[in-house]
C-alpha atoms as a PDB file:
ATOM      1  CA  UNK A   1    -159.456   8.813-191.298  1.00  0.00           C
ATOM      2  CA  UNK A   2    -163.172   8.466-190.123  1.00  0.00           C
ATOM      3  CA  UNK A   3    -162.853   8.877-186.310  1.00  0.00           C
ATOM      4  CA  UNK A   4    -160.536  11.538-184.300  1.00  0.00           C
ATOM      5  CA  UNK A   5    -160.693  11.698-180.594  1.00  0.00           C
ATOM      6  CA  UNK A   6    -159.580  14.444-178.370  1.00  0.00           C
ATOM      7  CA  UNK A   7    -158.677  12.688-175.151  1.00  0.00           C
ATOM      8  CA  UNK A   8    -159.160  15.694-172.810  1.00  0.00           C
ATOM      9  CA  UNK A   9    -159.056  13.578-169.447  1.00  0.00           C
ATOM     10  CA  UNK A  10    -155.297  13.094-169.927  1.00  0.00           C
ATOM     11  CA  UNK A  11    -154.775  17.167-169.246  1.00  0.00           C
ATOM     12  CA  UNK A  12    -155.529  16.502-166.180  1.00  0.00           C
ATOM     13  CA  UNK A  13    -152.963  13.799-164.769  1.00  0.00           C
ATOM     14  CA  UNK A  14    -150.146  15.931-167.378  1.00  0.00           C
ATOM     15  CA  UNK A  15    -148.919  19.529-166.946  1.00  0.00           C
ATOM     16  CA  UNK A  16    -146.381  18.608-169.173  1.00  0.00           C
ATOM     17  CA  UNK A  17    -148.543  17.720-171.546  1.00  0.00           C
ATOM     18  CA  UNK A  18    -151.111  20.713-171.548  1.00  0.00           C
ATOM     19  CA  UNK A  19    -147.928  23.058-171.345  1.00  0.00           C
ATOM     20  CA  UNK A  20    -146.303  21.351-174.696  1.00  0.00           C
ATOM     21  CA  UNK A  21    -150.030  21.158-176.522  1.00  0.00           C
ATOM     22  CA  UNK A  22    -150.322  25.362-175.751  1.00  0.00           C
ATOM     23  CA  UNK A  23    -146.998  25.705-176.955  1.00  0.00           C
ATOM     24  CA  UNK A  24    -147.627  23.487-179.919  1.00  0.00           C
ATOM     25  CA  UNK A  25    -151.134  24.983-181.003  1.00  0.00           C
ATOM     26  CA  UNK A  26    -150.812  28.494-179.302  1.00  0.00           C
ATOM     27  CA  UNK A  27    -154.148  27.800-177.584  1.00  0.00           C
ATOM     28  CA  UNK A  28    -153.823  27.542-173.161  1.00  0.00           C
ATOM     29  CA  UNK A  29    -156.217  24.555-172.432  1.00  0.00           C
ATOM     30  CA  UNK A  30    -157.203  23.942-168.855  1.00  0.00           C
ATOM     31  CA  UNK A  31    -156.642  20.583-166.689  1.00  0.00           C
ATOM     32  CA  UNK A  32    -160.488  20.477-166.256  1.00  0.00           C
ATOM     33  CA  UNK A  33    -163.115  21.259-168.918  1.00  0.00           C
ATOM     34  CA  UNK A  34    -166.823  20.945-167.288  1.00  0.00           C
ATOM     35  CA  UNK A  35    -169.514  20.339-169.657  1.00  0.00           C
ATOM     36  CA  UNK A  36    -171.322  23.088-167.573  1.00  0.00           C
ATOM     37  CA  UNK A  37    -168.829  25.730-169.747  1.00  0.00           C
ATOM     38  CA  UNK A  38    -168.728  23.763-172.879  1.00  0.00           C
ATOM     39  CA  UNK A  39    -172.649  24.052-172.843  1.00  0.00           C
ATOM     40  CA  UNK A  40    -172.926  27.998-171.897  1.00  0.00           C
ATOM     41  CA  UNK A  41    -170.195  28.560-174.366  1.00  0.00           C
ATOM     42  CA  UNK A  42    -172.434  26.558-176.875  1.00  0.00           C
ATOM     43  CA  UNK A  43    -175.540  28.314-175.793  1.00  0.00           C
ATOM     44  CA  UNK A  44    -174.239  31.849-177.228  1.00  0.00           C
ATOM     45  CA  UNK A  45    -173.486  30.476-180.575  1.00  0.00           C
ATOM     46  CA  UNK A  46    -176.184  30.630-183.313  1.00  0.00           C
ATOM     47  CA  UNK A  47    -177.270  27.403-184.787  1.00  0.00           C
ATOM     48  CA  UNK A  48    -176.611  24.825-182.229  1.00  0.00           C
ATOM     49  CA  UNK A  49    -177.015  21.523-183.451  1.00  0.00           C
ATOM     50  CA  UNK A  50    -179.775  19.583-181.237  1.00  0.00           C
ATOM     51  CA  UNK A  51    -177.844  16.945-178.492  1.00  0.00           C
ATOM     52  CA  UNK A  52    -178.813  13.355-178.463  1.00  0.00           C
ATOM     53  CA  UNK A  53    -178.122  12.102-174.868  1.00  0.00           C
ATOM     54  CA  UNK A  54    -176.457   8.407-174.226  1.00  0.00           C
ATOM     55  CA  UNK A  55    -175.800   7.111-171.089  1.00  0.00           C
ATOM     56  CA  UNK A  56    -172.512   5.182-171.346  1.00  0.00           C
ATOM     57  CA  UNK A  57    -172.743   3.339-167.701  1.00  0.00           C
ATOM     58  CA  UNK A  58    -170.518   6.008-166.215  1.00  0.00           C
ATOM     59  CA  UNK A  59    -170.170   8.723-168.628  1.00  0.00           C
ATOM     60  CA  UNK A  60    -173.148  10.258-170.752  1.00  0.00           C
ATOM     61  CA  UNK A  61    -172.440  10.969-174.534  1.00  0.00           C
ATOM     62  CA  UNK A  62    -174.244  14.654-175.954  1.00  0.00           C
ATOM     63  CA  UNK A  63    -174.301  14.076-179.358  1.00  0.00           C
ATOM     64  CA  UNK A  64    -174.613  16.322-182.350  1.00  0.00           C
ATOM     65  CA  UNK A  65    -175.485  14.399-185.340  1.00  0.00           C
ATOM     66  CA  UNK A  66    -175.900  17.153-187.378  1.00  0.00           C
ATOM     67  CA  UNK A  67    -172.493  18.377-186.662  1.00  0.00           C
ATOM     68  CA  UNK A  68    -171.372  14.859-186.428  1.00  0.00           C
ATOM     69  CA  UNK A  69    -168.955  15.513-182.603  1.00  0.00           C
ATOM     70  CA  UNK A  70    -169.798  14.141-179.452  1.00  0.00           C
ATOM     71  CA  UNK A  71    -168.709  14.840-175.890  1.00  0.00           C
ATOM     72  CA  UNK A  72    -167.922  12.266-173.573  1.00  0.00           C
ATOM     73  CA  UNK A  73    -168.494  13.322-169.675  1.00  0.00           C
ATOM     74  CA  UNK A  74    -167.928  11.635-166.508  1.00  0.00           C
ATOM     75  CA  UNK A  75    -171.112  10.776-165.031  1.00  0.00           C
ATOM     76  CA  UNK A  76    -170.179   9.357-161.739  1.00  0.00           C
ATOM     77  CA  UNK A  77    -171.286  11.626-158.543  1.00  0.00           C
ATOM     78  CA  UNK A  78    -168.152  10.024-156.409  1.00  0.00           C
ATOM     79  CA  UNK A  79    -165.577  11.234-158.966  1.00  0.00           C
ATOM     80  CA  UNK A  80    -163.836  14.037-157.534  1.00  0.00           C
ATOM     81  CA  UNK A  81    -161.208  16.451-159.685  1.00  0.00           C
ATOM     82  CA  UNK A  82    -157.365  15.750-158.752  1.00  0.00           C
ATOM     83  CA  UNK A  83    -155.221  13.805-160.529  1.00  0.00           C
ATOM     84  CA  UNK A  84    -157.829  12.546-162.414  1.00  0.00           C
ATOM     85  CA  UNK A  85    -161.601  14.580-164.105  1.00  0.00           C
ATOM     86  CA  UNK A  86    -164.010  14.557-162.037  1.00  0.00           C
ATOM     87  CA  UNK A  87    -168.090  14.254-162.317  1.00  0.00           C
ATOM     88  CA  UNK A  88    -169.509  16.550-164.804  1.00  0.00           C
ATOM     89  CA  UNK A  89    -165.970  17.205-166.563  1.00  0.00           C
ATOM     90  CA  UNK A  90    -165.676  16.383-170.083  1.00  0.00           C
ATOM     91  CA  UNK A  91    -163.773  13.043-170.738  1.00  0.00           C
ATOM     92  CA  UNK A  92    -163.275  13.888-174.718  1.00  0.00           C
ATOM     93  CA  UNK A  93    -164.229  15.250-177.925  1.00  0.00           C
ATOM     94  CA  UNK A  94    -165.142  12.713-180.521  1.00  0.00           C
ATOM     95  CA  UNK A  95    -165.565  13.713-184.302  1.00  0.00           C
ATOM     96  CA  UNK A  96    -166.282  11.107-186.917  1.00  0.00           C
ATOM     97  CA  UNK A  97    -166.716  11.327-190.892  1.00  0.00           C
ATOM     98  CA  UNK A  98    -169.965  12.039-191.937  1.00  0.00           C
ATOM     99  CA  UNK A  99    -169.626   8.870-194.570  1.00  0.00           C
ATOM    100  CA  UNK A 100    -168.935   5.271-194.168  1.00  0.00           C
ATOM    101  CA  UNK A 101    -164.702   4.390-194.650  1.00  0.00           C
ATOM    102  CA  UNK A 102    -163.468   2.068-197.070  1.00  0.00           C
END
């Protein structure tokens, strides 16, 4: 494998799904993960890699190449949180292999 993502939009359009994943992993996950609380989270641990910023026309990517994971988050002020994430929410986790696939 060189490429997982996490697809963390989809927890919010499925209780059934977050429900089965906690059961599943043991770990509660919320609907609605803002990059405003990944980023303080990140901010207490030591050794933060540096974030590379991407707009992705409607989402921006924070990359940490050093780390190599990305977050995806919805960068669109008229997205509102309901069925679906809203502005500012994290859209997914991408982690890729730090060499080239075969």
């Amino acid at each position: 494998m060189a490429t997982a993502s996490i697809q963390l939009h989809r927890l919010a359009s499925d209780d059934d799904l977050a429900r089965a994943w906690a059961r599943s992993m043991g770990v509660g996950f919320p609907r609605y993960t803002s990059w405003e609380e990944l980023r303080d989270e990140l901010s207490r641990t030591q050794g933060v890699p540096e974030l590379k910023i991407t707009d992705q026309g409607g989402f921006l990517q924070y990359r940490a190449v050093a780390s190599n994971v990305s977050v995806i988050v919805v960068d669109a002020e008229d997205e509102e949180r309901g069925y679906r994430v809203g502005d500012g929410d994290a859209w997914s986790l991408d982690l890729w292999a730090p060499f080239r696939a075969s």
